[in-house]
C-alpha atoms as a PDB file:
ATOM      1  CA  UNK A   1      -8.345  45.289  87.230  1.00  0.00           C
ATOM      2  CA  UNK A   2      -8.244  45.044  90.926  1.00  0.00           C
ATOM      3  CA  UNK A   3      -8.114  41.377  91.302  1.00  0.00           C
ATOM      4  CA  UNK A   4      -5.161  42.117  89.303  1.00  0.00           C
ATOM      5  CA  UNK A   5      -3.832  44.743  91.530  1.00  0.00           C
ATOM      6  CA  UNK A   6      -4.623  42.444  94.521  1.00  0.00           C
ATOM      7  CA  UNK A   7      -2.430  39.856  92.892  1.00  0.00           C
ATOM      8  CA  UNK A   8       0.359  41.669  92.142  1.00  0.00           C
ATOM      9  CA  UNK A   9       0.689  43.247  95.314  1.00  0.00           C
ATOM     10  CA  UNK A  10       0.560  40.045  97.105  1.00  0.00           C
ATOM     11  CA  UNK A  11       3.751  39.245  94.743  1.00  0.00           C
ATOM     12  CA  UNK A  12       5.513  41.800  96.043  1.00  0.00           C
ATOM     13  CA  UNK A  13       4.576  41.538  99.685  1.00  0.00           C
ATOM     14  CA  UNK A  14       5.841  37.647  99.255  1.00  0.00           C
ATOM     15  CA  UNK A  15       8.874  38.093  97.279  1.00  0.00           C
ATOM     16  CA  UNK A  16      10.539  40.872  99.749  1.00  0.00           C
ATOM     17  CA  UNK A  17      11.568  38.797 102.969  1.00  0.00           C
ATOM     18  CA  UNK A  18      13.467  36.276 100.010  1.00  0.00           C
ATOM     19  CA  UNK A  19      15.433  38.846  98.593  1.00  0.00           C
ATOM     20  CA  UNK A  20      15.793  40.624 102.259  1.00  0.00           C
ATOM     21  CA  UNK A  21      17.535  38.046 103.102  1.00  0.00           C
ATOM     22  CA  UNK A  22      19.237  37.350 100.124  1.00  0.00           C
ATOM     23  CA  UNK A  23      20.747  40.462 100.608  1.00  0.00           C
ATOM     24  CA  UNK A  24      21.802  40.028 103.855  1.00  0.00           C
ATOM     25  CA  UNK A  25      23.444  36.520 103.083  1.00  0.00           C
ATOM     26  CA  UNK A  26      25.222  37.694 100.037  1.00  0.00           C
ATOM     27  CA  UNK A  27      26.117  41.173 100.395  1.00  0.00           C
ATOM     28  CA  UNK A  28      26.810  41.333 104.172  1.00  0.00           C
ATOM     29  CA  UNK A  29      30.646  40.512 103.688  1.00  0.00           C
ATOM     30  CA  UNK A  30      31.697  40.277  99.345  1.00  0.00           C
ATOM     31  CA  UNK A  31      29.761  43.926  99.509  1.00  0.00           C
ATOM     32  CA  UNK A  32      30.674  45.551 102.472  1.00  0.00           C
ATOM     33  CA  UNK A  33      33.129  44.108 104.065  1.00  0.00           C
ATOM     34  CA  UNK A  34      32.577  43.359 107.540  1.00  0.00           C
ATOM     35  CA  UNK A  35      29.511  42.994 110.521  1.00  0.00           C
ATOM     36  CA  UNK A  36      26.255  40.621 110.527  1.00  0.00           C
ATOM     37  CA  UNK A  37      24.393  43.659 110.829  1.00  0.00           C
ATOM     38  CA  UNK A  38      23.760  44.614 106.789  1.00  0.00           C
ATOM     39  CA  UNK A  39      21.077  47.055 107.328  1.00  0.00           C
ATOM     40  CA  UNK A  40      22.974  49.660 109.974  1.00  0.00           C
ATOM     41  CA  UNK A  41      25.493  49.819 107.486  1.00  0.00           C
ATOM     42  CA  UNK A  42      25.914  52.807 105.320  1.00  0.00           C
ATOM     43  CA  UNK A  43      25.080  53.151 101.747  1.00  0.00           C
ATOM     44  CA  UNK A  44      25.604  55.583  98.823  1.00  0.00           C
ATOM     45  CA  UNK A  45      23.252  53.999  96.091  1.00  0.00           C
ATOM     46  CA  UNK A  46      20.440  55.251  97.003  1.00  0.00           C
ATOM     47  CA  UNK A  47      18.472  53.933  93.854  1.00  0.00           C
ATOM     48  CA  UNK A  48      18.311  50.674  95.572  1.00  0.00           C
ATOM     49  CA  UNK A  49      14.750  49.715  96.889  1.00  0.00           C
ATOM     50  CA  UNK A  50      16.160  48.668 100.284  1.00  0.00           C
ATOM     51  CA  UNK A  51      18.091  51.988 101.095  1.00  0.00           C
ATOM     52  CA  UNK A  52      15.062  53.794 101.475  1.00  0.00           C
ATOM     53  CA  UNK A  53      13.671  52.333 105.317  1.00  0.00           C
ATOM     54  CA  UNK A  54      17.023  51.556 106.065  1.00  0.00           C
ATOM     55  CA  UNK A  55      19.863  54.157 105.076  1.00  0.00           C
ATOM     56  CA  UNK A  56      22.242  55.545 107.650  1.00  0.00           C
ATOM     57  CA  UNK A  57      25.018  57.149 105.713  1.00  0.00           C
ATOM     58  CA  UNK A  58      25.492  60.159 107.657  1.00  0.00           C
ATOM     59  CA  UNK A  59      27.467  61.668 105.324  1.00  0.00           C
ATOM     60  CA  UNK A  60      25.882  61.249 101.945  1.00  0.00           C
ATOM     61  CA  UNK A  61      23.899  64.270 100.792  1.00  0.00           C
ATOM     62  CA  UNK A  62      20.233  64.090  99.438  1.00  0.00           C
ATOM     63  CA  UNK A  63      21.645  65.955  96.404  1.00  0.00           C
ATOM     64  CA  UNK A  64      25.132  66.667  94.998  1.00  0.00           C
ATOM     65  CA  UNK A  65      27.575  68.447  97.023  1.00  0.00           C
ATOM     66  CA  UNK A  66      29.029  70.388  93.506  1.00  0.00           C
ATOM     67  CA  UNK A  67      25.611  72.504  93.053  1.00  0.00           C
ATOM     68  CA  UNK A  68      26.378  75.838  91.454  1.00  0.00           C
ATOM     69  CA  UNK A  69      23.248  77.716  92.470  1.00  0.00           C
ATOM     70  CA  UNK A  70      22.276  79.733  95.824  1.00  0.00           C
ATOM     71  CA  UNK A  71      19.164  77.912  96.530  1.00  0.00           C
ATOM     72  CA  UNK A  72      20.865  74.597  96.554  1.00  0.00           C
ATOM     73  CA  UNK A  73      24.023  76.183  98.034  1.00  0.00           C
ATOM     74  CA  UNK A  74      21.883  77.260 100.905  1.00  0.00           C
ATOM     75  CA  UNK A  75      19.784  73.963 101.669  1.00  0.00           C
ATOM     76  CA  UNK A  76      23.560  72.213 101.241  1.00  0.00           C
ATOM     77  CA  UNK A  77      24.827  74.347 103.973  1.00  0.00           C
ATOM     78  CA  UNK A  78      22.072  73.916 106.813  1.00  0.00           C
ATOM     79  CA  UNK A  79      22.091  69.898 105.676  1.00  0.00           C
ATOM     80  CA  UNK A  80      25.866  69.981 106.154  1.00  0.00           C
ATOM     81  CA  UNK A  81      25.839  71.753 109.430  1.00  0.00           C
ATOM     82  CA  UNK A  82      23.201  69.507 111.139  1.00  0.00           C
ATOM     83  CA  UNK A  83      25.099  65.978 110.411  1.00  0.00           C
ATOM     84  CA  UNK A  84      26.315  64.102 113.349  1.00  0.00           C
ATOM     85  CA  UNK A  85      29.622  64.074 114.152  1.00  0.00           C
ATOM     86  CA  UNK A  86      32.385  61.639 115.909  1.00  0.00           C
ATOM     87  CA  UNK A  87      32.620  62.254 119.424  1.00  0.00           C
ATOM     88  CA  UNK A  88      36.101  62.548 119.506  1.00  0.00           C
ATOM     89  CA  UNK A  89      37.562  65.924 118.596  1.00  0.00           C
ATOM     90  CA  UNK A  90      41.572  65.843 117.191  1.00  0.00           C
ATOM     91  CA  UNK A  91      43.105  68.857 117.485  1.00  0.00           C
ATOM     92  CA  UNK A  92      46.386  69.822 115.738  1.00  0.00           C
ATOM     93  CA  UNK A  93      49.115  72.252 115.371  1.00  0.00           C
ATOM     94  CA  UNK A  94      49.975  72.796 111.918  1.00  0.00           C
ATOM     95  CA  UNK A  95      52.964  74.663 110.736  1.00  0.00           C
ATOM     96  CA  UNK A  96      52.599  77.648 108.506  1.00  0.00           C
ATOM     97  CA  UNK A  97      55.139  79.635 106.706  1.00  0.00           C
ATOM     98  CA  UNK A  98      55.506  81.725 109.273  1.00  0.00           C
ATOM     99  CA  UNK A  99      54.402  79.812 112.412  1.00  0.00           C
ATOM    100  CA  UNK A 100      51.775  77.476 113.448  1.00  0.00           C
ATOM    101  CA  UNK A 101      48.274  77.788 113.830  1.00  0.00           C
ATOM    102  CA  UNK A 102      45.527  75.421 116.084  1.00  0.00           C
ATOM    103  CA  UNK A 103      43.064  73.134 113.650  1.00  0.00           C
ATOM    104  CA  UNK A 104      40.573  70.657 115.412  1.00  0.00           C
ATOM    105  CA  UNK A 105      38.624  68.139 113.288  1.00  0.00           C
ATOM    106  CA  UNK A 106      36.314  65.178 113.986  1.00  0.00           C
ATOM    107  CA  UNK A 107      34.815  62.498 111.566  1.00  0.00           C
ATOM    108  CA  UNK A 108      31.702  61.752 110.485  1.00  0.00           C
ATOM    109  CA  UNK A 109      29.703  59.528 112.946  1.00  0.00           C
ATOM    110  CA  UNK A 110      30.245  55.810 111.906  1.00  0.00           C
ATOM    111  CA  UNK A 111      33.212  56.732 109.897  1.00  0.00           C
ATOM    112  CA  UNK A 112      33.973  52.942 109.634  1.00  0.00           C
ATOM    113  CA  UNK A 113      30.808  52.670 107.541  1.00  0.00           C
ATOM    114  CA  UNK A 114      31.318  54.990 104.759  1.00  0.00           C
ATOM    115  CA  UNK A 115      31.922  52.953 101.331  1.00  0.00           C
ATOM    116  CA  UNK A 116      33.757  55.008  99.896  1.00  0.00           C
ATOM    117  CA  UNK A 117      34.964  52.615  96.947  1.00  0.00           C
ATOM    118  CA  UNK A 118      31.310  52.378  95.965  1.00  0.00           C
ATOM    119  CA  UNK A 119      30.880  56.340  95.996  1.00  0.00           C
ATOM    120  CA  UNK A 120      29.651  57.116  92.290  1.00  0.00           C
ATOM    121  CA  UNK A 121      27.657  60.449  92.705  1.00  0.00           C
ATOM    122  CA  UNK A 122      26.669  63.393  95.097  1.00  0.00           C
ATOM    123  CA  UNK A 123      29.955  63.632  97.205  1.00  0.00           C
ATOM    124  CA  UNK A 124      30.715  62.060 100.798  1.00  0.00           C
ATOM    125  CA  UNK A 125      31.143  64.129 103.650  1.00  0.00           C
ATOM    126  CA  UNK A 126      34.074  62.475 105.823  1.00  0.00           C
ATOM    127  CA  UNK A 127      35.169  65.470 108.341  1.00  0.00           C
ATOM    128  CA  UNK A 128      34.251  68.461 110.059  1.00  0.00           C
ATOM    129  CA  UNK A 129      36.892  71.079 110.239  1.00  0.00           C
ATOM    130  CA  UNK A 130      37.240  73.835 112.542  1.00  0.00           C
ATOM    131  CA  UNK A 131      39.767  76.690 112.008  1.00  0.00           C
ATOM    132  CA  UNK A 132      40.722  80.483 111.443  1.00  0.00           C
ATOM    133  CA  UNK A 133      40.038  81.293 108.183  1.00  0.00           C
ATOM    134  CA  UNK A 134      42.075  84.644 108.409  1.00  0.00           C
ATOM    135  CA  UNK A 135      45.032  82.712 109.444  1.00  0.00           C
ATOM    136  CA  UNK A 136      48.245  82.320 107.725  1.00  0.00           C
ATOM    137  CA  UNK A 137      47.186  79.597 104.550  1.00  0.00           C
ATOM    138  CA  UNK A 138      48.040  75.835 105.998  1.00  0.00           C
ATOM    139  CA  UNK A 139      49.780  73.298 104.245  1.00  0.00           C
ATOM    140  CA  UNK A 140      47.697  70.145 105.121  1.00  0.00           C
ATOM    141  CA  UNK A 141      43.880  71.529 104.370  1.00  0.00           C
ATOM    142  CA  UNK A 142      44.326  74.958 102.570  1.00  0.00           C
ATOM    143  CA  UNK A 143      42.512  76.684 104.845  1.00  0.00           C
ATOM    144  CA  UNK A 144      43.440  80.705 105.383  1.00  0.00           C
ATOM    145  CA  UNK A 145      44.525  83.447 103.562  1.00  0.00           C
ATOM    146  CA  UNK A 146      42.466  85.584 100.872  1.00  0.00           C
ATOM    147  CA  UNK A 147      40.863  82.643  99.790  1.00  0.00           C
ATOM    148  CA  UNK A 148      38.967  81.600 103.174  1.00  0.00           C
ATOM    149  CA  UNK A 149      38.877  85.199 104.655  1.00  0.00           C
ATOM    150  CA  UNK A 150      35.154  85.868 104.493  1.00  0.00           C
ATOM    151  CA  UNK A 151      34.090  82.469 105.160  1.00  0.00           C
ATOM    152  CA  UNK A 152      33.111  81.397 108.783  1.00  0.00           C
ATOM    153  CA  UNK A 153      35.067  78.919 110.902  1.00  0.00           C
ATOM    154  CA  UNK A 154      33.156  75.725 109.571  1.00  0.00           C
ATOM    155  CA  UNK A 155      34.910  73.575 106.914  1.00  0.00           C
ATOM    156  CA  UNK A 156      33.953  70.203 105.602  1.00  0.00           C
ATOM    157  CA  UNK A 157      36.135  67.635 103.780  1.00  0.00           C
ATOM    158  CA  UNK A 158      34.264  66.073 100.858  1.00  0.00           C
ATOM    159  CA  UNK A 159      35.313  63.050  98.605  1.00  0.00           C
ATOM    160  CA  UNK A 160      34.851  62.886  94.856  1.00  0.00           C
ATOM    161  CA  UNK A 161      32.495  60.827  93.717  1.00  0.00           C
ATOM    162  CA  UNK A 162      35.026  59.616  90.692  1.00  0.00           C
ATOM    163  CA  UNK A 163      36.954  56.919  90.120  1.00  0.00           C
ATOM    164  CA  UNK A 164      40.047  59.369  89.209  1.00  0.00           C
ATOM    165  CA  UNK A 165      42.759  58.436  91.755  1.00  0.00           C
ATOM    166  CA  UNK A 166      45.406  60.867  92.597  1.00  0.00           C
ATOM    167  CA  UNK A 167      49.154  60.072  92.262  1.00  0.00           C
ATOM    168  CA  UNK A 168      51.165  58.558  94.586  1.00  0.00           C
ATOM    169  CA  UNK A 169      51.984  60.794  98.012  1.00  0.00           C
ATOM    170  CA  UNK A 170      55.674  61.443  97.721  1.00  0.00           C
ATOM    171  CA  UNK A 171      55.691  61.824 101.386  1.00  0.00           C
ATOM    172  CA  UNK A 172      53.919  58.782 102.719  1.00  0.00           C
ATOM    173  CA  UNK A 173      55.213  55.993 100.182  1.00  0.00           C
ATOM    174  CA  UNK A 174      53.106  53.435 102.364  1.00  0.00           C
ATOM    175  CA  UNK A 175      50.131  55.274 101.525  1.00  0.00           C
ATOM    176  CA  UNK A 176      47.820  54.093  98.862  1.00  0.00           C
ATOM    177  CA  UNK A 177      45.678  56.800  96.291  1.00  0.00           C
ATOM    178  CA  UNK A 178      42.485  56.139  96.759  1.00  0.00           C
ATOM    179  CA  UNK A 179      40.538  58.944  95.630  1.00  0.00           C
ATOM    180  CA  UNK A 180      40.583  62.991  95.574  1.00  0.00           C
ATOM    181  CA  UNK A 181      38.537  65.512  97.791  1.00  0.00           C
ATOM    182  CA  UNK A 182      37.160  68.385  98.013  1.00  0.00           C
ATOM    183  CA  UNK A 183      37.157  71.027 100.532  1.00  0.00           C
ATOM    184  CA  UNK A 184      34.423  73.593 101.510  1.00  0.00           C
ATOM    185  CA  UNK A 185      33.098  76.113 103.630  1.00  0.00           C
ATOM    186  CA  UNK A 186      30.361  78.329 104.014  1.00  0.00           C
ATOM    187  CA  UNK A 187      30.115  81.659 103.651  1.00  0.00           C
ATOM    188  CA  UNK A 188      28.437  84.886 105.341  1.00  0.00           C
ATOM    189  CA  UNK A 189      25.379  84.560 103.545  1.00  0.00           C
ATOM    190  CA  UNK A 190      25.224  80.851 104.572  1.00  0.00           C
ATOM    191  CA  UNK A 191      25.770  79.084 101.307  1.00  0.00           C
ATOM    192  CA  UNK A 192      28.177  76.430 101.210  1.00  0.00           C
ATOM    193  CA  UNK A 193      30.821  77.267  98.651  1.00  0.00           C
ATOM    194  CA  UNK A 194      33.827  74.827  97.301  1.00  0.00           C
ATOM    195  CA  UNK A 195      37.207  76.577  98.226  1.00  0.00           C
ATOM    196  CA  UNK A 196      39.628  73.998  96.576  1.00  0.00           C
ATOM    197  CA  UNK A 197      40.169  70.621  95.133  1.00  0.00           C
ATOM    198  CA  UNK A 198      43.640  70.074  95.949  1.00  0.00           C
ATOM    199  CA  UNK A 199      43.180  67.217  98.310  1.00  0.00           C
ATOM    200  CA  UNK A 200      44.746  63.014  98.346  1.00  0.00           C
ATOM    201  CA  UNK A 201      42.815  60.639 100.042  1.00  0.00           C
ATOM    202  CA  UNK A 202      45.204  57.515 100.377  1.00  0.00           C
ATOM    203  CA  UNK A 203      44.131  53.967 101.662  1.00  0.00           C
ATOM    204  CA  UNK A 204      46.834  52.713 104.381  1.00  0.00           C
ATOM    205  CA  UNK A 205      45.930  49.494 103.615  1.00  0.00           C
ATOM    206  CA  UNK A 206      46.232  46.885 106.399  1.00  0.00           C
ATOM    207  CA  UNK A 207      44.490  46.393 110.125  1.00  0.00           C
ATOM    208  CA  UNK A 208      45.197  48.933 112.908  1.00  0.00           C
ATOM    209  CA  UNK A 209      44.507  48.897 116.135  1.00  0.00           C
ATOM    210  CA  UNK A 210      40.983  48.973 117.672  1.00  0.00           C
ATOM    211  CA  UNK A 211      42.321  52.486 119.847  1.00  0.00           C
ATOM    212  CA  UNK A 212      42.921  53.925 116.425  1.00  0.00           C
ATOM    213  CA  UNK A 213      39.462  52.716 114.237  1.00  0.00           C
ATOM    214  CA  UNK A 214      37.247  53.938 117.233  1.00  0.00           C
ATOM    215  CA  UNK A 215      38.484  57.593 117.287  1.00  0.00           C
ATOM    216  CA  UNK A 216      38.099  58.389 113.914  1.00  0.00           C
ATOM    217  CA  UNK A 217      40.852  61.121 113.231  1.00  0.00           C
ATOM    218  CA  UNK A 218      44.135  61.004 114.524  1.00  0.00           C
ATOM    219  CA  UNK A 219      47.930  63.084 114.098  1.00  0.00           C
ATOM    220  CA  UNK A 220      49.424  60.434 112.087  1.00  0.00           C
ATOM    221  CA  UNK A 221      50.727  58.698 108.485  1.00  0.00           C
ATOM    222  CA  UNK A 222      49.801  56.022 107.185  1.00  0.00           C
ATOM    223  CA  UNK A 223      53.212  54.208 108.325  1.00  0.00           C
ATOM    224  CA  UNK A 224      53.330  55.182 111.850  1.00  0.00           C
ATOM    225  CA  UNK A 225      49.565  54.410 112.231  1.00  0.00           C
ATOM    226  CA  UNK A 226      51.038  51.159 111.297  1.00  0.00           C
ATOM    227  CA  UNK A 227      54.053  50.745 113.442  1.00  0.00           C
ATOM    228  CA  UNK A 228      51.458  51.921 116.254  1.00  0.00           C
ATOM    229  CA  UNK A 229      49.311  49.104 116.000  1.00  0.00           C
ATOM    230  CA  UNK A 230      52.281  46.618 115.527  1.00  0.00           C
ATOM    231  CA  UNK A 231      53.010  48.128 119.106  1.00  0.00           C
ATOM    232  CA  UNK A 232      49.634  47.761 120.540  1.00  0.00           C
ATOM    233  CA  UNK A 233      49.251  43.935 119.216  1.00  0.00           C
ATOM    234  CA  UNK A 234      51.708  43.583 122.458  1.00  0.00           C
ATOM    235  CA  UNK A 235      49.564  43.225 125.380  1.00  0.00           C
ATOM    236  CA  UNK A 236      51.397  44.920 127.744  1.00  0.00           C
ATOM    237  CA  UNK A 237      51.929  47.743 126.000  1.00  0.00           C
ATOM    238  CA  UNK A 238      48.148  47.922 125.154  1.00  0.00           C
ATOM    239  CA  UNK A 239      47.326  48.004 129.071  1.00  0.00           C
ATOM    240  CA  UNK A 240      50.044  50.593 129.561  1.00  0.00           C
ATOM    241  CA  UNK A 241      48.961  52.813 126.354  1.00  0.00           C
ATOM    242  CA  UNK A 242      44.694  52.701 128.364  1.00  0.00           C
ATOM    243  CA  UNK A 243      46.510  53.253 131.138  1.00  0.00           C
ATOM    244  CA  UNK A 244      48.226  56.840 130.121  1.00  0.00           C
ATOM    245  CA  UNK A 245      45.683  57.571 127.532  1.00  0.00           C
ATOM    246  CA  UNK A 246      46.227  57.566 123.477  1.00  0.00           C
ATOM    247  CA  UNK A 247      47.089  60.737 123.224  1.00  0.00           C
ATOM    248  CA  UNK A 248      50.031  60.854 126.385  1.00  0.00           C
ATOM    249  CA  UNK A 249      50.705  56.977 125.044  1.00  0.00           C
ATOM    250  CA  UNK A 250      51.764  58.544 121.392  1.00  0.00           C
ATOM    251  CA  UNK A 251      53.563  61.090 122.903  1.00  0.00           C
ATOM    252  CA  UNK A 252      55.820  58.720 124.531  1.00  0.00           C
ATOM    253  CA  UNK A 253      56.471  57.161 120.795  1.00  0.00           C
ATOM    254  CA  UNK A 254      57.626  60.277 119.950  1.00  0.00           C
ATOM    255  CA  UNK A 255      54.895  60.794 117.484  1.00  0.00           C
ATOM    256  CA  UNK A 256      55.938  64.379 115.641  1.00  0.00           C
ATOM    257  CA  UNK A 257      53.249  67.037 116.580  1.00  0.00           C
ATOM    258  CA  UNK A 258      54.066  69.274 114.021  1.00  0.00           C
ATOM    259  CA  UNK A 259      55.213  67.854 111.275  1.00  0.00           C
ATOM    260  CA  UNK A 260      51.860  66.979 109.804  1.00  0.00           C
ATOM    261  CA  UNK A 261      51.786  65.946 106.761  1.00  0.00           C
ATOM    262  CA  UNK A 262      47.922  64.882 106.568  1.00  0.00           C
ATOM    263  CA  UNK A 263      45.420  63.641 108.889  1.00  0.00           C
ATOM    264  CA  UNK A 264      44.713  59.700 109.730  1.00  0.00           C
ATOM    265  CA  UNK A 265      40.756  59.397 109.418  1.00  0.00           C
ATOM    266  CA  UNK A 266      38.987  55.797 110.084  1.00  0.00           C
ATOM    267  CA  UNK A 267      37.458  55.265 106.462  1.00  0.00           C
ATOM    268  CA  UNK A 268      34.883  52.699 104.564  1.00  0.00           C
ATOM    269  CA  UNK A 269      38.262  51.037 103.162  1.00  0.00           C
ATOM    270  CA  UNK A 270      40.016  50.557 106.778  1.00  0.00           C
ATOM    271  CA  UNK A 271      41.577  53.639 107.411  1.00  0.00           C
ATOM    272  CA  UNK A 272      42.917  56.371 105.584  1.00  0.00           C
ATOM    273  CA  UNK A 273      45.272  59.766 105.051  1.00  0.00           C
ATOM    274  CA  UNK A 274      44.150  62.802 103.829  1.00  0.00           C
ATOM    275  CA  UNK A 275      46.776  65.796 102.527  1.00  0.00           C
ATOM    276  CA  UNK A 276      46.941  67.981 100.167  1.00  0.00           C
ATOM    277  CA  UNK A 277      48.249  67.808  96.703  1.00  0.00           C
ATOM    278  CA  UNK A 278      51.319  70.315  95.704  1.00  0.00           C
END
């Protein structure tokens, strides 16, 4: 019995660096997409024997983001709350019905990692959102109003881990449906709690600019992220856009600052939208 043991696990020791590398040959690109580097790259199948020593999806939960009880509410909310975040922080004034109100959101760290076509189960957590949740009710994340009153600041945006794809954004026609999310909060008690499941998440489809992938959120659509980058391929205008600044460099495009419609996030796909559904 234990020269058999011996034997077998001599097998396995063997057999590992061949598919190890298998995987990185064959996977690296048809898989994922993009970089040499196959093992900092984020995965949601955790099932796989490889994930385990080498996962980095920061925003794929050790259990499903949909529990319905308190204990796992609870656990859900302190996992949520300690992810890493982008460094960048967007902030944005949204209209209401009867004003505006300040919003600031970041991504995920790595955002550029997250697979989201290969998302099956638990949820992905793409952005952390920070706003007034006894404000006037927005119409790009559905935050305020008697529905977020008693929760606290902190809101999270969450994909579905379905293949159901929304309909078509009447609003950004360039826009793609990719999939649907979620959003939630956490309440007093410290439970994290789903608030609604209104939201598009739309694939722009495409390359954009390097200024755009490496902040991670941005005030834009999926067409003017587009004409943006068309702008930027110039050279010149690239060294004059570092030289303001993205943010005073948009300005001067007249990009609207109020007229939000949903939020440009760097995504697994490329880069995507997210709004709400009416």
């Amino acid at each position: 019995m234990r020269t058999m043991l011996s034997t077998l696990l001599a097998w396995t020791v063997a057999l590992v660096p061949a598919v190890t590398q298998a995987q990185r040959e064959g996977m690296d690109i048809t898989k994922l997409g993009h970089g040499p580097n196959y093992f900092v790259k984020c995965f949601v199948d955790r099932a796989a024997w490889y994930v385990f020593a080498h996962d980095t999806c920061e925003g794929y939960p050790p259990e499903t983001l949909l529990a319905d009880n308190a204990r796992s509410q609870e656990r859900l909310a302190q996992w949520v709350m300690n992810r890493k975040w982008h460094r960048h922080v967007t902030p944005l004034r949204i209209k209401t019905a009867n004003g505006s109100k300040l919003v600031t959101m970041r991504a995920i760290t790595h955002p550029q990692d997250m697979p989201i076509n290969e998302l099956r189960t638990r949820g992905l957590v793409v952005m952390h959102i920070l706003a007034d949740p006894t404000a006037e009710e927005d119409k790009v994340f559905g935050i305020g109003g008697a529905t977020t009153s008693a929760l606290t600041p902190n809101f999270f945006m969450v994909v579905d881990p379905s293949d159901s794809k929304p309909p078509q954004s009447p609003k950004d026609p360039s826009a793609l449906p990719l999939r649907r999310w979620h959003l939630f909060g956490i309440d007093a008690s410290g439970r994290l709690v789903l608030v609604h499941s209104k939201g598009r998440l739309n694939g722009c489809g495409g390359m954009h600019a390097t200024e755009f992938r490496e902040r991670g959120t941005a005030n834009l659509d999926c067409g003017t992220a587009t004409q943006l980058s068309m702008a930027l391929a110039n050279p010149e205008t690239r060294k004059n856009a570092r030289a303001l600044g993205l943010d005073a460099w948009m300005k001067t495009q007249r990009v609207a600052q109020l007229d939000v419609i949903g939020v440009w996030l760097t995504c697994g796909t490329g880069c995507c939208t997210a709004e709400m559904m009416e």
